[in-house]
PDB file of N, CA and C in Angstrom:
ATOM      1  N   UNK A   1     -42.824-120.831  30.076  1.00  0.00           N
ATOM      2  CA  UNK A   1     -41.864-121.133  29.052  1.00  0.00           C
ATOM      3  C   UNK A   1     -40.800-122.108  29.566  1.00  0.00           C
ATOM      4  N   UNK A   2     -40.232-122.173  31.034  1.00  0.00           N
ATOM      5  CA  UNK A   2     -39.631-123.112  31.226  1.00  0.00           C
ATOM      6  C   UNK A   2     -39.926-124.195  31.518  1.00  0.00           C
ATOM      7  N   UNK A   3     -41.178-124.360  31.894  1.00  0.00           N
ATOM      8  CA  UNK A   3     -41.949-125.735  31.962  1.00  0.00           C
ATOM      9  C   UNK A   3     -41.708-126.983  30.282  1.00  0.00           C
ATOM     10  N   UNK A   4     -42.232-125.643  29.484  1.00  0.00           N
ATOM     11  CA  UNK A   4     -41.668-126.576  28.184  1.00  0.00           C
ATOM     12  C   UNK A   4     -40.489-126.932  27.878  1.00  0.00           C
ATOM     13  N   UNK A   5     -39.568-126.073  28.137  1.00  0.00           N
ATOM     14  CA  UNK A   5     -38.063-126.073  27.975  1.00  0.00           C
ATOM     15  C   UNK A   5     -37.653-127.368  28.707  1.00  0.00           C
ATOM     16  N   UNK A   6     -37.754-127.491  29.782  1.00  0.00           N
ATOM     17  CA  UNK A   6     -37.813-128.624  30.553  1.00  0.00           C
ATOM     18  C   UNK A   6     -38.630-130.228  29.874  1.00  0.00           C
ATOM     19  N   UNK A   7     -39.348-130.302  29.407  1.00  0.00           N
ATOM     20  CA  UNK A   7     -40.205-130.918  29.105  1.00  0.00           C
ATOM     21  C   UNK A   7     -39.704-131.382  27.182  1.00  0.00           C
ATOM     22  N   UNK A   8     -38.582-130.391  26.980  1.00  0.00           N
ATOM     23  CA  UNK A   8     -38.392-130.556  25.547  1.00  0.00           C
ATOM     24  C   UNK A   8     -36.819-131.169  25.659  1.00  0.00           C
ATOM     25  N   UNK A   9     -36.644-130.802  26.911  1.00  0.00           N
ATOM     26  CA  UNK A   9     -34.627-131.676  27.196  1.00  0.00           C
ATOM     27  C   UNK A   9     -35.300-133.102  27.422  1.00  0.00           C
ATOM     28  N   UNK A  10     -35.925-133.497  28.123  1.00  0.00           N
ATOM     29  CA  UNK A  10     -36.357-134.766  27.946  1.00  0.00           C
ATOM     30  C   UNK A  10     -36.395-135.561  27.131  1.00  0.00           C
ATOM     31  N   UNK A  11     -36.676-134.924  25.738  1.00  0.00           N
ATOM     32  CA  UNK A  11     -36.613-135.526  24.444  1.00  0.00           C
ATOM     33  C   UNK A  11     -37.322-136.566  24.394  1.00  0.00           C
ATOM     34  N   UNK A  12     -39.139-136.431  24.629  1.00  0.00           N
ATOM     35  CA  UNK A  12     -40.153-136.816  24.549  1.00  0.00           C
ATOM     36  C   UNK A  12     -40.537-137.755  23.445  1.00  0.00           C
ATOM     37  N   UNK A  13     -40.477-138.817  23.071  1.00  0.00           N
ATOM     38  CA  UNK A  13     -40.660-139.061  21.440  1.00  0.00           C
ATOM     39  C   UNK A  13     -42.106-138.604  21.281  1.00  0.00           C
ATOM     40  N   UNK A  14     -41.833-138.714  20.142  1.00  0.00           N
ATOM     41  CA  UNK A  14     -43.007-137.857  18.903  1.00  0.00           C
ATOM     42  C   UNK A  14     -43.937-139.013  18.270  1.00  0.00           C
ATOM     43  N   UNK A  15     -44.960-138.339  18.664  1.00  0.00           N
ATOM     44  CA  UNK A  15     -46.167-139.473  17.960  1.00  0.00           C
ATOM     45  C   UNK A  15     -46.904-139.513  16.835  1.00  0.00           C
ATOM     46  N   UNK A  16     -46.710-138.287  16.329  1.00  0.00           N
ATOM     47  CA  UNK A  16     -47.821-137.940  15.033  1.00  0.00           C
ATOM     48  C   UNK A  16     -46.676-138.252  14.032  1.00  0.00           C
ATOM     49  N   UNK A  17     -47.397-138.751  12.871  1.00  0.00           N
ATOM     50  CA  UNK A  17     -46.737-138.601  11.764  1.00  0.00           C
ATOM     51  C   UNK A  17     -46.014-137.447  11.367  1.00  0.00           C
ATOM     52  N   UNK A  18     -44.961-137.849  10.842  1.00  0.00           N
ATOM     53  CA  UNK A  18     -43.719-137.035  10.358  1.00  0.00           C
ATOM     54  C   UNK A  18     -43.198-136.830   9.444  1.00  0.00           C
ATOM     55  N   UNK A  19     -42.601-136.249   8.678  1.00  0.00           N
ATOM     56  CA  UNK A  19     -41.931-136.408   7.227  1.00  0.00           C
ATOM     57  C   UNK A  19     -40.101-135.000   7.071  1.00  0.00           C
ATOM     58  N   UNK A  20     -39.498-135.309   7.477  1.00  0.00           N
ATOM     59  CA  UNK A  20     -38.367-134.892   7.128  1.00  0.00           C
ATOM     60  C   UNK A  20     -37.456-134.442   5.940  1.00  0.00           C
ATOM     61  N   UNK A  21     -37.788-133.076   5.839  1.00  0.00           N
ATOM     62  CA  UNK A  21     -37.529-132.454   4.420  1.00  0.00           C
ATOM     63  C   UNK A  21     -35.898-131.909   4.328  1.00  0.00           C
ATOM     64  N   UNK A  22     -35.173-132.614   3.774  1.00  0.00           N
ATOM     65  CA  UNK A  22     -33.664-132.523   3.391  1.00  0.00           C
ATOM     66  C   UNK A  22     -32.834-131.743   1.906  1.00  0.00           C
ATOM     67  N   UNK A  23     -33.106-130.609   1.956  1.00  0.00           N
ATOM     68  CA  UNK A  23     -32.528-130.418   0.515  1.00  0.00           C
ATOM     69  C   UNK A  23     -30.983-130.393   0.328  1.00  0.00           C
ATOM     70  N   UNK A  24     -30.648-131.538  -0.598  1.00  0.00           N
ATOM     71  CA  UNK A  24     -29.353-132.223  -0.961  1.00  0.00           C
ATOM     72  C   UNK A  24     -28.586-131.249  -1.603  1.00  0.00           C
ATOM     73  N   UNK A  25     -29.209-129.810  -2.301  1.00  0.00           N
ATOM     74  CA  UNK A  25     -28.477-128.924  -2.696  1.00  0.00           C
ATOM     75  C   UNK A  25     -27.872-128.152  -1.911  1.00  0.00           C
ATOM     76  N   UNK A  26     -28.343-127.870   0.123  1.00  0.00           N
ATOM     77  CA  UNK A  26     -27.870-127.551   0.618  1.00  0.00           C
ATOM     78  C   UNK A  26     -26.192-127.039   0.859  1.00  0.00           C
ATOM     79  N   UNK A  27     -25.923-125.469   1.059  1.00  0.00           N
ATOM     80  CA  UNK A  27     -24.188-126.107   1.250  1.00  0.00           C
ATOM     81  C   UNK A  27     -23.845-126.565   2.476  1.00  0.00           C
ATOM     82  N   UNK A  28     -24.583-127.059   3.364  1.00  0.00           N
ATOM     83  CA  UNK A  28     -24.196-127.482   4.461  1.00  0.00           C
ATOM     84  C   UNK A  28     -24.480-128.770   4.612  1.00  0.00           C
ATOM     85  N   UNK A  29     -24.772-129.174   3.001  1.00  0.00           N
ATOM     86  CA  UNK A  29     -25.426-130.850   3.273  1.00  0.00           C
ATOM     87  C   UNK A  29     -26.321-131.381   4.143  1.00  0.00           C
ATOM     88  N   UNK A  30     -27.005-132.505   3.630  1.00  0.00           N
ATOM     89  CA  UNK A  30     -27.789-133.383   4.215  1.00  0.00           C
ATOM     90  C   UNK A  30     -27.212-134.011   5.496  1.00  0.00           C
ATOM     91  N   UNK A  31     -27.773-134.520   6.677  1.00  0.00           N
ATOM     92  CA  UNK A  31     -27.594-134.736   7.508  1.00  0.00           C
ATOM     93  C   UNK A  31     -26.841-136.683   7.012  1.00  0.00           C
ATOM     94  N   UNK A  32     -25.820-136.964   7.056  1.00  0.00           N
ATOM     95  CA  UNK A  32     -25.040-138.619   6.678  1.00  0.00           C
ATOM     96  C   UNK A  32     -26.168-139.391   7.286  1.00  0.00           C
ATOM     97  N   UNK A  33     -26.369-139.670   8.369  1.00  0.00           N
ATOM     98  CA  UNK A  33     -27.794-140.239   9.034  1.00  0.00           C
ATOM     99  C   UNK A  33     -28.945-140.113   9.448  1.00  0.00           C
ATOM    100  N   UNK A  34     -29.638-140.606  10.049  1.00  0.00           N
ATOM    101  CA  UNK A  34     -31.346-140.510  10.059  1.00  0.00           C
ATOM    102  C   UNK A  34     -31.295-140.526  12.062  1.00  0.00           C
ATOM    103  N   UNK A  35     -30.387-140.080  12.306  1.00  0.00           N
ATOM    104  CA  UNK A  35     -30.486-140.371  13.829  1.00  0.00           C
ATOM    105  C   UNK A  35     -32.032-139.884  14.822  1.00  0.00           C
ATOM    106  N   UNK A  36     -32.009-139.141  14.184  1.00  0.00           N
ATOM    107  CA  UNK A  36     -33.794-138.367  14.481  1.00  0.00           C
ATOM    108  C   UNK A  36     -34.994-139.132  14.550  1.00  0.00           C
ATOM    109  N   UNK A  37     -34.636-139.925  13.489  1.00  0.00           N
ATOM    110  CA  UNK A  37     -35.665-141.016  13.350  1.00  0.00           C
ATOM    111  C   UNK A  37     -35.743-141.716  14.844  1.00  0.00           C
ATOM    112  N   UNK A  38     -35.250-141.521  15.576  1.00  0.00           N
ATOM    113  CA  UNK A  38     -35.367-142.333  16.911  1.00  0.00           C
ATOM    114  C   UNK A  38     -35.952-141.531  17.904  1.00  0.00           C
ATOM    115  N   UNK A  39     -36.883-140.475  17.854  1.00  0.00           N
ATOM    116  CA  UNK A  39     -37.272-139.614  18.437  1.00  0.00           C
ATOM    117  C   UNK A  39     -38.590-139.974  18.016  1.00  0.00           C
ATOM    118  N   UNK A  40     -39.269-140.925  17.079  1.00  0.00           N
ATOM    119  CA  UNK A  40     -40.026-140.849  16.534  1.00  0.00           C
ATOM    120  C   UNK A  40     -40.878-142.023  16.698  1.00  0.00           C
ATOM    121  N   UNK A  41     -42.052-142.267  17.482  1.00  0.00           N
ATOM    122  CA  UNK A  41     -43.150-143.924  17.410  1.00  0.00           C
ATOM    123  C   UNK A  41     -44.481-143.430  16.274  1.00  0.00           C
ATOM    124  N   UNK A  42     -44.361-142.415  16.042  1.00  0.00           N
ATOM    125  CA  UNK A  42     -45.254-142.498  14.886  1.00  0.00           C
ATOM    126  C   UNK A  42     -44.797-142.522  13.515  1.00  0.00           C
ATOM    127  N   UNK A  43     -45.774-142.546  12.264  1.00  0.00           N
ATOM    128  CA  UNK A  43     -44.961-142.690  11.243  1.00  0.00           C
ATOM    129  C   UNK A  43     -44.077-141.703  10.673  1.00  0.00           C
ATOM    130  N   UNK A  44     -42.700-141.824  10.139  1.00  0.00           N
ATOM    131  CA  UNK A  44     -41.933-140.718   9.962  1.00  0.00           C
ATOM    132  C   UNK A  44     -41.203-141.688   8.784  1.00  0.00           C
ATOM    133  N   UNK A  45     -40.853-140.558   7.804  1.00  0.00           N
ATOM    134  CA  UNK A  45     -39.933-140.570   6.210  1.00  0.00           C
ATOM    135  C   UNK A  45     -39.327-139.455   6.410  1.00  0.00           C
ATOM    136  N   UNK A  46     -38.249-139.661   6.371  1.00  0.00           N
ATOM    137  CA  UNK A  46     -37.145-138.792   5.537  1.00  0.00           C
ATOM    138  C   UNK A  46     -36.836-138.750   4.209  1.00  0.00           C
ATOM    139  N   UNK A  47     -37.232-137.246   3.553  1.00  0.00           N
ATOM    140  CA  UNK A  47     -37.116-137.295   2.004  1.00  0.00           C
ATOM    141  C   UNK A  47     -35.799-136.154   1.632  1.00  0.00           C
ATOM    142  N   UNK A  48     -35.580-136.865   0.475  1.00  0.00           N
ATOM    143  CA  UNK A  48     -34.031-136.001   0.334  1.00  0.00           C
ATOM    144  C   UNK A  48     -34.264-135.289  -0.913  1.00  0.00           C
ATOM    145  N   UNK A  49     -34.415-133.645  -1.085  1.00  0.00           N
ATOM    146  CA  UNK A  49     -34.836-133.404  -2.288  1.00  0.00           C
ATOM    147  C   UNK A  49     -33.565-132.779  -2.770  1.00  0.00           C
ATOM    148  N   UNK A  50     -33.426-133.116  -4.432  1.00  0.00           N
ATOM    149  CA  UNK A  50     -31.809-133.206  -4.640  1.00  0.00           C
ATOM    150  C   UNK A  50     -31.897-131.703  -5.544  1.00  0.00           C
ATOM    151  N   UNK A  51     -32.825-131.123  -5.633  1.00  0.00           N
ATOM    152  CA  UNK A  51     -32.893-129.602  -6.026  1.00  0.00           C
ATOM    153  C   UNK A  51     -32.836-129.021  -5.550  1.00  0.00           C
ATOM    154  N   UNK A  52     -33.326-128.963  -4.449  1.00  0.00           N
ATOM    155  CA  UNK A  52     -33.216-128.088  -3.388  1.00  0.00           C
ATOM    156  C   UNK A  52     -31.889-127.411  -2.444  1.00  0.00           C
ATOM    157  N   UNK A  53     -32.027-126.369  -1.626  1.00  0.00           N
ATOM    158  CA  UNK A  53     -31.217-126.183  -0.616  1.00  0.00           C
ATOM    159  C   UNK A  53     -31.662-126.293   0.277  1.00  0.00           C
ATOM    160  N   UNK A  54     -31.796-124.605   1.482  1.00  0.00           N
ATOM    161  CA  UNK A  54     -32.269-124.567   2.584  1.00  0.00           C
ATOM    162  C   UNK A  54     -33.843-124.246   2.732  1.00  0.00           C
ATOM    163  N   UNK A  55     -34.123-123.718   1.971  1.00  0.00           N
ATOM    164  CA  UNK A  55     -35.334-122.587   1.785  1.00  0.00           C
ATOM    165  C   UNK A  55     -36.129-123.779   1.021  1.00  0.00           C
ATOM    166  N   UNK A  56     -36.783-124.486   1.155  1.00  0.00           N
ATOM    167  CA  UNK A  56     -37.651-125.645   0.936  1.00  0.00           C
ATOM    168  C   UNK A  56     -38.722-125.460   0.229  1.00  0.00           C
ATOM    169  N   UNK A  57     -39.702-124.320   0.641  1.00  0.00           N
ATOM    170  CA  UNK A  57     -40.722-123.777   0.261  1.00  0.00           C
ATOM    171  C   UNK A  57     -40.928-123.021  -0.882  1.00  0.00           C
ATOM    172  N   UNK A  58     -39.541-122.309  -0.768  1.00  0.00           N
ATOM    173  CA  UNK A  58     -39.315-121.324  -2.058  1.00  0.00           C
ATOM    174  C   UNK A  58     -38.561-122.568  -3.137  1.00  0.00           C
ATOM    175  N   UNK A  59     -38.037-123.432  -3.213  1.00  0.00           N
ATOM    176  CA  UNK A  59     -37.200-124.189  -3.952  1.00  0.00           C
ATOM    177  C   UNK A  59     -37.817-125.032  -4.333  1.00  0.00           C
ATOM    178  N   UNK A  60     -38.259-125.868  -3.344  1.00  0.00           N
ATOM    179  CA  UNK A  60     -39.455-127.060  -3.883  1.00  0.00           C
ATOM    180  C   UNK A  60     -40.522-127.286  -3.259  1.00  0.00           C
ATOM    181  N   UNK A  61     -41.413-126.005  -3.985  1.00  0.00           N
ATOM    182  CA  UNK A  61     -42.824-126.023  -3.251  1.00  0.00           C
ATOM    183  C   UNK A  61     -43.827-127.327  -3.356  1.00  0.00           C
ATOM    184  N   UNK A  62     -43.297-127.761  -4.743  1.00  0.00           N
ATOM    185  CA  UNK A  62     -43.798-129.337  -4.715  1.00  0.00           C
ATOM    186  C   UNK A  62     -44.450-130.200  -4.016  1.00  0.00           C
ATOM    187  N   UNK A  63     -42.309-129.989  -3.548  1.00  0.00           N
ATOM    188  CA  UNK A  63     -42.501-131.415  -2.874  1.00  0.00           C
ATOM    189  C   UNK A  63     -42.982-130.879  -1.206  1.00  0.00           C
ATOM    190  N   UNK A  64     -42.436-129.773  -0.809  1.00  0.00           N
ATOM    191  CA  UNK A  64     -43.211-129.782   0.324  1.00  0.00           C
ATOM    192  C   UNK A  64     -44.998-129.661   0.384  1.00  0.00           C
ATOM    193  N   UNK A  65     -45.348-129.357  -0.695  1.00  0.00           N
ATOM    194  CA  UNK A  65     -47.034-129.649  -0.949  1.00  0.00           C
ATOM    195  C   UNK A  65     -47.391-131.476  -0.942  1.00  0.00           C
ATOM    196  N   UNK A  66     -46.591-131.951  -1.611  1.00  0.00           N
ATOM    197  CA  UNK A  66     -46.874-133.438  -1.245  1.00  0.00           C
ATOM    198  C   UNK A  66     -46.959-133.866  -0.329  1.00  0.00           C
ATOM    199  N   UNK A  67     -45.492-133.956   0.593  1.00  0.00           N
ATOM    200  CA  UNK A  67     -45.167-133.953   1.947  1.00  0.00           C
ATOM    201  C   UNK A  67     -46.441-133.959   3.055  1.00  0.00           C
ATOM    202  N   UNK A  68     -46.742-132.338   3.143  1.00  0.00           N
ATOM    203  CA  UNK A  68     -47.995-132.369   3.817  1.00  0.00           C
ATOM    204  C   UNK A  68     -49.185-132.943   3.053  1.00  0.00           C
ATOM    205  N   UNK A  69     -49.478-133.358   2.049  1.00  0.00           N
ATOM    206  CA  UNK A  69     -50.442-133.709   2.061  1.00  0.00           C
ATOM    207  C   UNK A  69     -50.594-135.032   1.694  1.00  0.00           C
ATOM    208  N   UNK A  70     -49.445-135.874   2.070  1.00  0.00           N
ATOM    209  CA  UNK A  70     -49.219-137.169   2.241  1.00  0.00           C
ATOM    210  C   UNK A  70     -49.541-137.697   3.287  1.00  0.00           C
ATOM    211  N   UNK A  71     -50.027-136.439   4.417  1.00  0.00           N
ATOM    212  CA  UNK A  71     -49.875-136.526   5.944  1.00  0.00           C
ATOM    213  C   UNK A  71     -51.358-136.672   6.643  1.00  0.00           C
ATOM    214  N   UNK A  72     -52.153-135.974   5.211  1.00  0.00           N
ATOM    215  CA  UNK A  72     -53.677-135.839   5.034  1.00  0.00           C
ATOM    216  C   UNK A  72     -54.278-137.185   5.994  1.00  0.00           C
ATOM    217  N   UNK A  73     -55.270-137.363   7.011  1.00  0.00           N
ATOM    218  CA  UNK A  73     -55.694-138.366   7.691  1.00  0.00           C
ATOM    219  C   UNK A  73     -56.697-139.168   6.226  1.00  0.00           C
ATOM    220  N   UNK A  74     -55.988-140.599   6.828  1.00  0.00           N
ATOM    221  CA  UNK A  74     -56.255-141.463   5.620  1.00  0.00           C
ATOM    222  C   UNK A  74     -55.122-142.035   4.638  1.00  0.00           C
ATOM    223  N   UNK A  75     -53.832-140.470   4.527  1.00  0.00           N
ATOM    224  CA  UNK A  75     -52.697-140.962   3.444  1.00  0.00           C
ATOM    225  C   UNK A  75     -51.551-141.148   3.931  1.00  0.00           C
ATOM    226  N   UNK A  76     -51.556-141.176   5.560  1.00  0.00           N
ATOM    227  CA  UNK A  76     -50.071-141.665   5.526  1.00  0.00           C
ATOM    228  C   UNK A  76     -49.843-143.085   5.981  1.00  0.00           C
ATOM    229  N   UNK A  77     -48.809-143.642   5.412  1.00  0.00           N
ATOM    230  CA  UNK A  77     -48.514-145.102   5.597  1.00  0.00           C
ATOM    231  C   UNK A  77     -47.419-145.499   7.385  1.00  0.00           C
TER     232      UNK A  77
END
């Protein structure tokens, strides 16, 4: 376990496609920037869903059904 721990302070960028689920109804708000995005050489979107809060799945099962299956090999850009 500390091998990874170690290995995760590094802050490795990320290669697989990505998609960043933000619900704007949150009360702790959306994150002002995309700074994350720099952790990232594969493809990555940040989506801001404005119904939503924290609970993503239960709120907008939707869009997190799109999300992943935007991710489907073949559909992501």
């Amino acid at each position: 376990m500390a091998s990874i721990e170690m290995d995760l302070a590094r802050q490795p960028p990320i290669a697989v496609p990505t998609i960043a689920l933000h619900g704007e109804a949150d009360g702790l708000g959306p994150p002002t920037d995309d700074r994350d995005a720099l952790h990232f050489t594969g493809a990555y979107q940040r989506r801001l869903i404005p119904t939503a809060g924290h609970f993503l799945p239960h709120e907008a099962p939707e869009a997190v059904v799109a999300a992943v299956a935007s991710l489907l090999p073949g559909r992501h850009r």
